[in-house]
PDB file of N, CA and C in Angstrom:
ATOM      1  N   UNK A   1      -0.069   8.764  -4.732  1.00  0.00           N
ATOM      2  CA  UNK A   1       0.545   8.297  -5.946  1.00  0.00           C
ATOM      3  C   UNK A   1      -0.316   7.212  -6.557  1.00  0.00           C
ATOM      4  N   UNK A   2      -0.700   7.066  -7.952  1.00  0.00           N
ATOM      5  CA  UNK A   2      -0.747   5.771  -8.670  1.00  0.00           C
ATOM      6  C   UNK A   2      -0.362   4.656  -8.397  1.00  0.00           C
ATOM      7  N   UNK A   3      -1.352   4.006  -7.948  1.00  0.00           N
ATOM      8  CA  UNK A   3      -0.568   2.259  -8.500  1.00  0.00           C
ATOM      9  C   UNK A   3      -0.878   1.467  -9.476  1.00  0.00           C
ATOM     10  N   UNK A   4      -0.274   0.339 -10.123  1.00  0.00           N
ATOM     11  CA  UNK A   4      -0.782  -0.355 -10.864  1.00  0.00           C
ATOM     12  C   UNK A   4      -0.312  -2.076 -10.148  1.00  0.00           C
ATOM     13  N   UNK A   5      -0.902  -2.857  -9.519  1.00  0.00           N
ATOM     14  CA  UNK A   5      -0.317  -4.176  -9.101  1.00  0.00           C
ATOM     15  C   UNK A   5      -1.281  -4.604  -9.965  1.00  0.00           C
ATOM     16  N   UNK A   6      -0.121  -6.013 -10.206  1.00  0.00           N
ATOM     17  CA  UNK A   6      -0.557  -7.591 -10.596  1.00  0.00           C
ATOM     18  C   UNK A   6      -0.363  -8.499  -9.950  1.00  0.00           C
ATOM     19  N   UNK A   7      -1.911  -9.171  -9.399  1.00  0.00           N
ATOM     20  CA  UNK A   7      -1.517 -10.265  -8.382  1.00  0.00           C
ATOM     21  C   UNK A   7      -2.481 -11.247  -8.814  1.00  0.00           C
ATOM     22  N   UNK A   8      -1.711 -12.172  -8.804  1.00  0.00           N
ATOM     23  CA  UNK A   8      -2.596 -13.374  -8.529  1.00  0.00           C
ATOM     24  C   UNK A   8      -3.495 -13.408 -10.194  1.00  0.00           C
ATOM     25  N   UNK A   9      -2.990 -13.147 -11.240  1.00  0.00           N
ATOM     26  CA  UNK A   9      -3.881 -13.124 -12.076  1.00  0.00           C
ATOM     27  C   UNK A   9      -4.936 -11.921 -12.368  1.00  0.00           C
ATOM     28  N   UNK A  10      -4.566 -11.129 -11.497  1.00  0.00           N
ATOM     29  CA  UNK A  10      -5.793  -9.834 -11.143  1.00  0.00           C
ATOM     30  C   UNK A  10      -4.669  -8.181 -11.740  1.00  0.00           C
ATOM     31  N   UNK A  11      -5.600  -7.453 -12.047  1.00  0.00           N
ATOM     32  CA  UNK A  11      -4.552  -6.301 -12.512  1.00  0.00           C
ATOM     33  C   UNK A  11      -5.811  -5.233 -11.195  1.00  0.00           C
ATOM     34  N   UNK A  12      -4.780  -4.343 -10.682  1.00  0.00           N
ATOM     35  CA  UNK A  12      -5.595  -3.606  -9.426  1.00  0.00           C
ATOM     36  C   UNK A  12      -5.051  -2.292 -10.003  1.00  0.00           C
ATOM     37  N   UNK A  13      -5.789  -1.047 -10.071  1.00  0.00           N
ATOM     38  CA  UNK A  13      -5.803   0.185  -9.995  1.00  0.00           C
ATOM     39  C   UNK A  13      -5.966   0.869  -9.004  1.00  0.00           C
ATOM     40  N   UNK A  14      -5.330   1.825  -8.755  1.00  0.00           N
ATOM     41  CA  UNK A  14      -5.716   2.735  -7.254  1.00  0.00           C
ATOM     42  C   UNK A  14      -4.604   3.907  -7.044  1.00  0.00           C
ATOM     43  N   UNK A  15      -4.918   4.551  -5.759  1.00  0.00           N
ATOM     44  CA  UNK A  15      -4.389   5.894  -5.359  1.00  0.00           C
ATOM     45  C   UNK A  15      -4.016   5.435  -3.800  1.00  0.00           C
ATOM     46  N   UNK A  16      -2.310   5.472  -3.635  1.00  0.00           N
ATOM     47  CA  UNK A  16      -2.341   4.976  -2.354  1.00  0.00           C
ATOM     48  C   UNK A  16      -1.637   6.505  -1.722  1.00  0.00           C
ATOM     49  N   UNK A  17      -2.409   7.039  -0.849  1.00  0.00           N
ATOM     50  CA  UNK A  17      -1.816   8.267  -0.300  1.00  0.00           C
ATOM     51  C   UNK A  17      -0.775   8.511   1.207  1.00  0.00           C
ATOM     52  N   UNK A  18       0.275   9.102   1.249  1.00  0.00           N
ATOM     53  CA  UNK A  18       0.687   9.099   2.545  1.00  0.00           C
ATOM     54  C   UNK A  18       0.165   9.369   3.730  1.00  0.00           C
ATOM     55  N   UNK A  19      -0.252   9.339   4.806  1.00  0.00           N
ATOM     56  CA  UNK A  19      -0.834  10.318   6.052  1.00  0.00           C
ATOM     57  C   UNK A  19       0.706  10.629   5.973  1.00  0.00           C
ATOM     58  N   UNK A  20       1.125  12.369   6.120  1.00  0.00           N
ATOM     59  CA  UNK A  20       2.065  12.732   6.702  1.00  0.00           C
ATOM     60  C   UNK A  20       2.368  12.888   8.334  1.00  0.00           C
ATOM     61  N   UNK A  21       1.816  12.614   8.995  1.00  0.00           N
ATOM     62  CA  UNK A  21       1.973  11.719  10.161  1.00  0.00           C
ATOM     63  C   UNK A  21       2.584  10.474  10.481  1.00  0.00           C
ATOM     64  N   UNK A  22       3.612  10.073   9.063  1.00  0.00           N
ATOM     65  CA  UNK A  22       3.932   8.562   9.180  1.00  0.00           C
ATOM     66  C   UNK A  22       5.216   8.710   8.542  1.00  0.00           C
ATOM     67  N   UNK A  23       6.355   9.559   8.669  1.00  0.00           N
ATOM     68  CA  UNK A  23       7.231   9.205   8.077  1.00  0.00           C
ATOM     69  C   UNK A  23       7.728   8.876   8.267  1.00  0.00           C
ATOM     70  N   UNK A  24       9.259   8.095   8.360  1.00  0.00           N
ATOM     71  CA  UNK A  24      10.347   7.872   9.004  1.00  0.00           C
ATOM     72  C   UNK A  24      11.888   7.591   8.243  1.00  0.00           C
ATOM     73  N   UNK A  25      12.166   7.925   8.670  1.00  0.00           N
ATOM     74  CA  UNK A  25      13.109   7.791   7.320  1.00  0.00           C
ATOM     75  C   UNK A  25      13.057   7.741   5.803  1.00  0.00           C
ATOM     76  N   UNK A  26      12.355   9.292   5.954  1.00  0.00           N
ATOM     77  CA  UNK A  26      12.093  10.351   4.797  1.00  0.00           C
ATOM     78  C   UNK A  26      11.037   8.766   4.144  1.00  0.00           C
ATOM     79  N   UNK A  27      10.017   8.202   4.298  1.00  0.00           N
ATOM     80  CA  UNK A  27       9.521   7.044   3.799  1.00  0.00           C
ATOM     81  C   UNK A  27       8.325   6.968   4.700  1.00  0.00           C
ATOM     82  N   UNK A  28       7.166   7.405   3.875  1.00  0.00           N
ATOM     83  CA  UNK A  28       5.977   6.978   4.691  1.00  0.00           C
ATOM     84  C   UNK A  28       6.195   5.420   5.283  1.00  0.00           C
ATOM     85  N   UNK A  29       5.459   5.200   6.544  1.00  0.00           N
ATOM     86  CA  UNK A  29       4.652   4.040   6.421  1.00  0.00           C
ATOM     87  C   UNK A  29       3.276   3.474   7.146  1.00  0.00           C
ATOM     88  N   UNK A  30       2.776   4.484   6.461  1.00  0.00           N
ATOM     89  CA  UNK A  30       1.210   4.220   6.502  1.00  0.00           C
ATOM     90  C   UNK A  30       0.607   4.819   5.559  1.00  0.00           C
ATOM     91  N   UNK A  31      -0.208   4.512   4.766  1.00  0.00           N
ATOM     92  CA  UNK A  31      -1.166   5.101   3.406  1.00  0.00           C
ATOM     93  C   UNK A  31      -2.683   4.495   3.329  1.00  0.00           C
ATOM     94  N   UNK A  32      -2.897   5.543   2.844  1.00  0.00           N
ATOM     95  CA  UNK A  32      -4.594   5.417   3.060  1.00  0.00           C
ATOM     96  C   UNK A  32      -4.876   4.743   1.112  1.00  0.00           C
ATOM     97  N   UNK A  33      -5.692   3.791   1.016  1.00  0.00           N
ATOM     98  CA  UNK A  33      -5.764   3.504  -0.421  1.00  0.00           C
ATOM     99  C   UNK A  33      -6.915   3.080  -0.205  1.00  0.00           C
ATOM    100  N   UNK A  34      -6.997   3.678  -2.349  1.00  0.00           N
ATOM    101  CA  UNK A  34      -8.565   3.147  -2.682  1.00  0.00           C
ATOM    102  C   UNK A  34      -7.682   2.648  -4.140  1.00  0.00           C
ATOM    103  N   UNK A  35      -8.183   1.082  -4.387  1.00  0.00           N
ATOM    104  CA  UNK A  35      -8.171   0.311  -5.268  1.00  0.00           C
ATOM    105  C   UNK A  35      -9.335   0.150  -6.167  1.00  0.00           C
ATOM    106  N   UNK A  36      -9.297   0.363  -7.492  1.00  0.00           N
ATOM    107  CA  UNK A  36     -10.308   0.001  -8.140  1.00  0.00           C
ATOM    108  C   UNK A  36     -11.502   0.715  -7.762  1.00  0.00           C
ATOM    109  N   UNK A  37     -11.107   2.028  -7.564  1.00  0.00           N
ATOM    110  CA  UNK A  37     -12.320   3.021  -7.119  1.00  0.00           C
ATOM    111  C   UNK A  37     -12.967   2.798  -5.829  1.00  0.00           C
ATOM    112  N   UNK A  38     -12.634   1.755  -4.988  1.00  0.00           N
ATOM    113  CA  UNK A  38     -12.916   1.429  -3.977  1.00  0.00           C
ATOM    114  C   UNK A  38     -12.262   1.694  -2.582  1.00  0.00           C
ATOM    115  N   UNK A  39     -12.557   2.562  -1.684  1.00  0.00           N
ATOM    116  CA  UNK A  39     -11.889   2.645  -0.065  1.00  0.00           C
ATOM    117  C   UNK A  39     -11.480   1.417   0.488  1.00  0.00           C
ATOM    118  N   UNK A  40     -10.157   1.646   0.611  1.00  0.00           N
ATOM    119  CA  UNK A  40      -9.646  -0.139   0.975  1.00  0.00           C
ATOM    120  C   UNK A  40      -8.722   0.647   2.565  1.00  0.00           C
ATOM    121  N   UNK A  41      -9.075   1.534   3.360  1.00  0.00           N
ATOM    122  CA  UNK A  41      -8.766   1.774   4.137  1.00  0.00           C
ATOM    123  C   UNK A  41      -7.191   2.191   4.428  1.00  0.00           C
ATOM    124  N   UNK A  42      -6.801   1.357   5.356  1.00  0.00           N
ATOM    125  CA  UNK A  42      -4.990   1.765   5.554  1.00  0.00           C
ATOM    126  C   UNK A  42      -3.922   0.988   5.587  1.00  0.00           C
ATOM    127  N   UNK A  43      -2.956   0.873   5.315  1.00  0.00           N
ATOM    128  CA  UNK A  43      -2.073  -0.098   4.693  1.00  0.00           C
ATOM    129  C   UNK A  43      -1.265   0.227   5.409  1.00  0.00           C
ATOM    130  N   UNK A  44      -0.410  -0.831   6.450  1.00  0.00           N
ATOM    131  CA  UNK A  44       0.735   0.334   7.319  1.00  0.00           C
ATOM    132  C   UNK A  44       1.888  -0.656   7.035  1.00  0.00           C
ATOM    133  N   UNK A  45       2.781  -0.453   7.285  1.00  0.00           N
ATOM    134  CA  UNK A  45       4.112  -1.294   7.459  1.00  0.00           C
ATOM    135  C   UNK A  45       4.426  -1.468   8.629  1.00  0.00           C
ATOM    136  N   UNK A  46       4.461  -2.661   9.044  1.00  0.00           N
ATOM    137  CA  UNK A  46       5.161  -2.926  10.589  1.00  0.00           C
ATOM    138  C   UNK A  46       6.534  -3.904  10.449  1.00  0.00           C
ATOM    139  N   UNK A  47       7.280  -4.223  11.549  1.00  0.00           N
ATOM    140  CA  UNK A  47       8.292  -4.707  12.114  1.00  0.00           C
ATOM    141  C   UNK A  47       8.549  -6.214  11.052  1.00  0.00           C
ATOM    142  N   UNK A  48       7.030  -6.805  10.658  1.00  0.00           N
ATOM    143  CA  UNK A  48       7.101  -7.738   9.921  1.00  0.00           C
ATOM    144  C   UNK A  48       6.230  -7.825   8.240  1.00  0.00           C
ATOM    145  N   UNK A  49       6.417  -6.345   7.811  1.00  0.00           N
ATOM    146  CA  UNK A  49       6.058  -6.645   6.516  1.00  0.00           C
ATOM    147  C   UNK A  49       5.068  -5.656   6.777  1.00  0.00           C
ATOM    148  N   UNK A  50       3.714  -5.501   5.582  1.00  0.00           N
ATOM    149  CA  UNK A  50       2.594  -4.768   5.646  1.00  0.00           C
ATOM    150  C   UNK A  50       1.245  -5.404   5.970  1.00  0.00           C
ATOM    151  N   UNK A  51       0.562  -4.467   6.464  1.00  0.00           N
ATOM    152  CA  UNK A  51      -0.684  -5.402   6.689  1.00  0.00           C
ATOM    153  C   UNK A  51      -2.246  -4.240   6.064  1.00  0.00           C
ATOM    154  N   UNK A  52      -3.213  -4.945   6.381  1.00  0.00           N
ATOM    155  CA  UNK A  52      -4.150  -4.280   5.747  1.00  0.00           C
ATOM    156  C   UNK A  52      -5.418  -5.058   6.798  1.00  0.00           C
ATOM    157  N   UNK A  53      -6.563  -4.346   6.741  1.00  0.00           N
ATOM    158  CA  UNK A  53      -7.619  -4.749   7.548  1.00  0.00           C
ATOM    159  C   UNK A  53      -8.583  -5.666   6.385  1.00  0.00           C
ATOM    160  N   UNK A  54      -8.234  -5.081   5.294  1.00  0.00           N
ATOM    161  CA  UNK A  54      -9.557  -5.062   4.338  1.00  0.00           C
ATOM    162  C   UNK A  54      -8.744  -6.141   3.527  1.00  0.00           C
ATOM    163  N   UNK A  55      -7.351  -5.776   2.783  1.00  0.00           N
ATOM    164  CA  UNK A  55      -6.717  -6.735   1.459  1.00  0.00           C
ATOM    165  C   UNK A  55      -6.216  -8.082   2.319  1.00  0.00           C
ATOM    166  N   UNK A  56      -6.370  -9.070   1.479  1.00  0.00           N
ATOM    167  CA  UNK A  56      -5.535 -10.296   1.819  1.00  0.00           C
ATOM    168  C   UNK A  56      -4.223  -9.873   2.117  1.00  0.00           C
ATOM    169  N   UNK A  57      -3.627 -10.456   2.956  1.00  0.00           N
ATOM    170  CA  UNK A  57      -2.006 -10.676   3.105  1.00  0.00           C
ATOM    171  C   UNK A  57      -1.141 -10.179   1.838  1.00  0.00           C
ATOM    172  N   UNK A  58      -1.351 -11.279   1.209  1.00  0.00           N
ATOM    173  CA  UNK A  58      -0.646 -11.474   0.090  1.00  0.00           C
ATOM    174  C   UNK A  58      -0.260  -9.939  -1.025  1.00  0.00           C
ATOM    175  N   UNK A  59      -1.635  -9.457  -1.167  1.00  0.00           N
ATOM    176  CA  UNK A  59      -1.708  -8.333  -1.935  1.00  0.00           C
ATOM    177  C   UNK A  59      -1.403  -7.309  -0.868  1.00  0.00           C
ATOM    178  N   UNK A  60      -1.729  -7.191   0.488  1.00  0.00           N
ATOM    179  CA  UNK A  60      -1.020  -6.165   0.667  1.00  0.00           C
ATOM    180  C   UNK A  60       0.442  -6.025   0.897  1.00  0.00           C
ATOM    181  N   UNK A  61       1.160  -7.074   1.178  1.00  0.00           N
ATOM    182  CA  UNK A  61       2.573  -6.946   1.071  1.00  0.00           C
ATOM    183  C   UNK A  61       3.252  -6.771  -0.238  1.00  0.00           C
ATOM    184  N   UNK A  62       2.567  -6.632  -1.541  1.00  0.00           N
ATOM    185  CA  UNK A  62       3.072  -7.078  -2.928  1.00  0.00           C
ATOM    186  C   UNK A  62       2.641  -5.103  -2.905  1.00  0.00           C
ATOM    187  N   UNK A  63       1.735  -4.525  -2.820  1.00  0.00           N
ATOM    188  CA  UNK A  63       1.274  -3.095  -2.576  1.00  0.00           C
ATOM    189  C   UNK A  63       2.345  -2.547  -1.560  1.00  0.00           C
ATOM    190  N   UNK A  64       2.574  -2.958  -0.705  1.00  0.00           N
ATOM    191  CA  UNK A  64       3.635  -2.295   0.415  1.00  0.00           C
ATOM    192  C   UNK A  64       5.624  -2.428   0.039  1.00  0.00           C
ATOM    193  N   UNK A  65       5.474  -3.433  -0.796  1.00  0.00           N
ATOM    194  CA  UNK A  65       6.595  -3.643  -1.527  1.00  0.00           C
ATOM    195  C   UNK A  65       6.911  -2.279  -3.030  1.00  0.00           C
ATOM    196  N   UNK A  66       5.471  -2.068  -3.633  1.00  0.00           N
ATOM    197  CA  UNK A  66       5.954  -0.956  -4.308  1.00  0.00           C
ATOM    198  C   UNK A  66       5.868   0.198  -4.056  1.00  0.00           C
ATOM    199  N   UNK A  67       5.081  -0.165  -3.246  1.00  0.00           N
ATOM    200  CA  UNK A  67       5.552   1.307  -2.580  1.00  0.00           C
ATOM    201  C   UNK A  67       6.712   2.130  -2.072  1.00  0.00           C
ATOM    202  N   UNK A  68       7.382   0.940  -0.977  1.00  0.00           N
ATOM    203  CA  UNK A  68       8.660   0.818  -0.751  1.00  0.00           C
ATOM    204  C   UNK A  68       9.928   1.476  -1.468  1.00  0.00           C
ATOM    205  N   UNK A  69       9.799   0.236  -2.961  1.00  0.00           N
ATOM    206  CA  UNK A  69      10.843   0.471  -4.425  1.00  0.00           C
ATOM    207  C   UNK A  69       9.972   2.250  -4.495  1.00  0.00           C
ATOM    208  N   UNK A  70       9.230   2.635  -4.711  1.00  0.00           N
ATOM    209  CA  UNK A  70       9.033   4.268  -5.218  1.00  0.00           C
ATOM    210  C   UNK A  70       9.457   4.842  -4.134  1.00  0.00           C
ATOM    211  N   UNK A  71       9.583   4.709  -3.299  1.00  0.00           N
ATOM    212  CA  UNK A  71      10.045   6.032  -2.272  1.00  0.00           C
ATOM    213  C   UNK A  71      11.799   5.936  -2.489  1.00  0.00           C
ATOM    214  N   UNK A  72      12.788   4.461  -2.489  1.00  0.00           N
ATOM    215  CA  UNK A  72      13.982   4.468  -2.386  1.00  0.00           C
ATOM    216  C   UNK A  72      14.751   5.155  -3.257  1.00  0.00           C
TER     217      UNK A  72
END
């Protein structure tokens, strides 16, 4: 799916995709994304929010949050 976030003053473009290997209650949570034309690896949701190897904290929980709102 499309995203469009605004963080921090920054506007981010990208394609965040499901692995269907990750669903759970009909709700991915893990996606593979590229921001701004760029491979930003995997974005998963755990026990305490989302995390990312590559994005700051911040942006990836604000990315894991809409994701969230689109699946509900």
């Amino acid at each position: 799916m499309e995203i469009h976030i605004d963080y921090n003053g920054n506007t981010y473009h990208g394609v965040a995709t499901p692995y269907e290997d990750s669903i759970l209650d009909g709700e991915p949570f893990k996606f593979k994304l590229v921001i701004d034309e760029e491979d930003k690896g995997m974005l998963t949701r755990t026990g305490s929010g989302w995390e990312s190897d590559t994005l700051e904290p911040g942006l990836a929980e604000v990315i894991g949050k809409y994701l969230h709102e689109w699946y509900r």
